[in-house]
N, C-alpha and C. Protein backbone atom coordinates (compact mmCIF):
# COMPACT_ATOMS: atom_id res chain seq x y z
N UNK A 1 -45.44 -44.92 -150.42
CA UNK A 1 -46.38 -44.55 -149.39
C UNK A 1 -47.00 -45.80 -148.73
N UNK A 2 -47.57 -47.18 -149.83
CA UNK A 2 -48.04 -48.07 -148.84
C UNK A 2 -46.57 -48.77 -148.22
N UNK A 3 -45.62 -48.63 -147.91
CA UNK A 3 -44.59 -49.45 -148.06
C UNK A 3 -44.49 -48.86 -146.25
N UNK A 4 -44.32 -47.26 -146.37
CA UNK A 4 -44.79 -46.40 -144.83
C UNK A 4 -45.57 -47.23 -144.08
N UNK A 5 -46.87 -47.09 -144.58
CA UNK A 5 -48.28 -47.73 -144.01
C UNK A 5 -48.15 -48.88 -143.12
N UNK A 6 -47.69 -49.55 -144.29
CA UNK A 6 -47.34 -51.70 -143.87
C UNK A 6 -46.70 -51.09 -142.84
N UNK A 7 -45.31 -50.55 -142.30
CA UNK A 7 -44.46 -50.41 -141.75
C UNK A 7 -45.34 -49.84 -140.18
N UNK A 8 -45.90 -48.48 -140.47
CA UNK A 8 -46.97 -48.25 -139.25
C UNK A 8 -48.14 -49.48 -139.05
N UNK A 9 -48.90 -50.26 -139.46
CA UNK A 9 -49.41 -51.44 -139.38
C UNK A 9 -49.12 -52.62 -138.59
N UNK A 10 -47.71 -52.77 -139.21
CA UNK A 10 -46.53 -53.81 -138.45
C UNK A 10 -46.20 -52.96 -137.26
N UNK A 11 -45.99 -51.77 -136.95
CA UNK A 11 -45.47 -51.84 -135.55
C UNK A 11 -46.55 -51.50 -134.70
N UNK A 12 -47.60 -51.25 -135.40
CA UNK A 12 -48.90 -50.97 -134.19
C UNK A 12 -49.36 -52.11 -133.28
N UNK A 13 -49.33 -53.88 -134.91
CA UNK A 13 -49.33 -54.65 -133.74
C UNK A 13 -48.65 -55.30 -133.03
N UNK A 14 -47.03 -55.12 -133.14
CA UNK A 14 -46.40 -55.37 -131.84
C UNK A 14 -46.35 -55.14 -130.80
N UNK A 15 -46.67 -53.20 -130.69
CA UNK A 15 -46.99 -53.10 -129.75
C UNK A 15 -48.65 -52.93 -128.96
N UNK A 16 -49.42 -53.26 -129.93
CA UNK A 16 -50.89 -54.17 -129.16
C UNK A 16 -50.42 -55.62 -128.90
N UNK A 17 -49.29 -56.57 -129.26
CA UNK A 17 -48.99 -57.29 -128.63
C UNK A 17 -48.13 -57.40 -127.53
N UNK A 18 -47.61 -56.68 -127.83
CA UNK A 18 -46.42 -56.23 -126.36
C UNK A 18 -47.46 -55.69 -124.93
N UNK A 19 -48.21 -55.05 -125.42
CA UNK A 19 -49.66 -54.35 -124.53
C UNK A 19 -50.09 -55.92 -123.70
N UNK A 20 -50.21 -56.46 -124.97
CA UNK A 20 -50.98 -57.70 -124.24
C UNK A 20 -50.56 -58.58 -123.39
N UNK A 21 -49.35 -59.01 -123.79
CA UNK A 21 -48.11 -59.41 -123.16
C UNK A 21 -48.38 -58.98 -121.53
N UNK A 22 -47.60 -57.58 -121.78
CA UNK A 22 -47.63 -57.06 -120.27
C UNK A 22 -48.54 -57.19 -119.50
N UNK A 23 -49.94 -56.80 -120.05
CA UNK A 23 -51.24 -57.04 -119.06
C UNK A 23 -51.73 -58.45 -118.66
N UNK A 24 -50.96 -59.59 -119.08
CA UNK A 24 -50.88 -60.84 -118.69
C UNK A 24 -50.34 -61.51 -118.35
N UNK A 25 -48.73 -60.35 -117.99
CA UNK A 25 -47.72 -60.78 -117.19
C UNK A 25 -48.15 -60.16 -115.48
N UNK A 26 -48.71 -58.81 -115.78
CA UNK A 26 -49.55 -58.48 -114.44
C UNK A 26 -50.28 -59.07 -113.87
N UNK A 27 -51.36 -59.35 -114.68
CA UNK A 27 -52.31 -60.15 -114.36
C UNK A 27 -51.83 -61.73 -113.36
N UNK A 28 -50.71 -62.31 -114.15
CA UNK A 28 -50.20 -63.31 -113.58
C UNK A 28 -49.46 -63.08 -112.19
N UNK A 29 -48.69 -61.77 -112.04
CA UNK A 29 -48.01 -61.59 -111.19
C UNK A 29 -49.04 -61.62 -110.12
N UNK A 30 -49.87 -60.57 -110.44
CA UNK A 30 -50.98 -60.39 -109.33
C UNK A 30 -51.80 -61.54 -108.37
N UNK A 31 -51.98 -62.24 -108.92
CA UNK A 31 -52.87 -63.51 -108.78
C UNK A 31 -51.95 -64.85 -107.92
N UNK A 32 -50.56 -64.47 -108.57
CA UNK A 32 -49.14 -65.58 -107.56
C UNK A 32 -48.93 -64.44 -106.32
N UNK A 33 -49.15 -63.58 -106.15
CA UNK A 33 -48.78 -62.30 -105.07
C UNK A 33 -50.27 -63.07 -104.17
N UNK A 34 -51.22 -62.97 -104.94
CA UNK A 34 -52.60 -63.30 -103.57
C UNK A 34 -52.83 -64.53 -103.17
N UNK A 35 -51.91 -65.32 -103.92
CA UNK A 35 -52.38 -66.91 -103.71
C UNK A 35 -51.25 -67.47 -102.78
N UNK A 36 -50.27 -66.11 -102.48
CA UNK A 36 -49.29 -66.65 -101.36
C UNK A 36 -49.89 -65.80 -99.68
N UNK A 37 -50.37 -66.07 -99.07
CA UNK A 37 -50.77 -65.77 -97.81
C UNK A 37 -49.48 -65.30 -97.13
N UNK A 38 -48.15 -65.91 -96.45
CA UNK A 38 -47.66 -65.50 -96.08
C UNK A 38 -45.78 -64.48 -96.65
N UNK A 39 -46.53 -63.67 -97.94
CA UNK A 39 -45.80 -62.54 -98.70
C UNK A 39 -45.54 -61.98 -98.05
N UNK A 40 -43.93 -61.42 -97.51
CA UNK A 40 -43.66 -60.00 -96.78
C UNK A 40 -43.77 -58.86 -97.54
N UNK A 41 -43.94 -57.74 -97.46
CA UNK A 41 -43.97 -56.77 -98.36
C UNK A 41 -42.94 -56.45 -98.93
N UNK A 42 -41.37 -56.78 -97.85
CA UNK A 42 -40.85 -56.42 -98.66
C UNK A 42 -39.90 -57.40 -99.89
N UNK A 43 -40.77 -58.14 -99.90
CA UNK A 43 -40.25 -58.98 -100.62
C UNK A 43 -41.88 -59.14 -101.68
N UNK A 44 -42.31 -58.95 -102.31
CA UNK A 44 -43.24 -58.72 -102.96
C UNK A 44 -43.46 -58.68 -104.40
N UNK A 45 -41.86 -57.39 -104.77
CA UNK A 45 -41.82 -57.63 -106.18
C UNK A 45 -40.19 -58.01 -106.00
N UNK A 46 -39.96 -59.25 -105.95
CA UNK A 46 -38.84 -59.49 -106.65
C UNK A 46 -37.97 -59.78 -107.62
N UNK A 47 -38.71 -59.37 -108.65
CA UNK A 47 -38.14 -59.21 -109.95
C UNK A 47 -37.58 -57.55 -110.21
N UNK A 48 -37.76 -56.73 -109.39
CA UNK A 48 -37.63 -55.32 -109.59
C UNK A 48 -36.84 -54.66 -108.60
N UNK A 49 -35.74 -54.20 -108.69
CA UNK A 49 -34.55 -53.43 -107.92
C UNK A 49 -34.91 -52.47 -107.40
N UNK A 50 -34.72 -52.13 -106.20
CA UNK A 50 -34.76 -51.04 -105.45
C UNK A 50 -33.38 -49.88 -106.20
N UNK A 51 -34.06 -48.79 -106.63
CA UNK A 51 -32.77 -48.06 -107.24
C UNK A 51 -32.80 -46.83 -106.53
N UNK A 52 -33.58 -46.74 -105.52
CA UNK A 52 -33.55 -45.47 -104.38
C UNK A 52 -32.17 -45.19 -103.83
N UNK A 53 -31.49 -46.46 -103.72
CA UNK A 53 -30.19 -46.42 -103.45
C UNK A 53 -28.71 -46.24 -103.60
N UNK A 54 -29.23 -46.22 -105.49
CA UNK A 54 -28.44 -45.98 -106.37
C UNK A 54 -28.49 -44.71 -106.56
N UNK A 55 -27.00 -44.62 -107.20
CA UNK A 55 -26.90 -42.89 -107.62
C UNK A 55 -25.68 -42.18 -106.89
């Protein structure tokens, strides 16, 4: 039973680190997005694929 536990323990804080991670990869994104004045929109997130097109 503690062997379960450890196991729920260990993955709770990966993903409160993974949480954290992300909200400071946003955070970063956000902040390089406002500190560029001339951003087109559609070029904005370019790390992320348009998949409207796919299929």
């Amino acid at each position: 039973m503690s062997k379960d536990l450890s196991r729920e323990e260990r993955l709770a804080a990966q993903l409160r680190a993974n949480l954290k991670r992300r909200k400071a990869q946003k955070k970063a994104m956000a902040s390089d997005e406002a500190s560029r004045p001339d951003a087109d929109s559609d070029h904005a997130s370019p790390g992320l694929s348009n998949r409207a097109g796919e299929g």
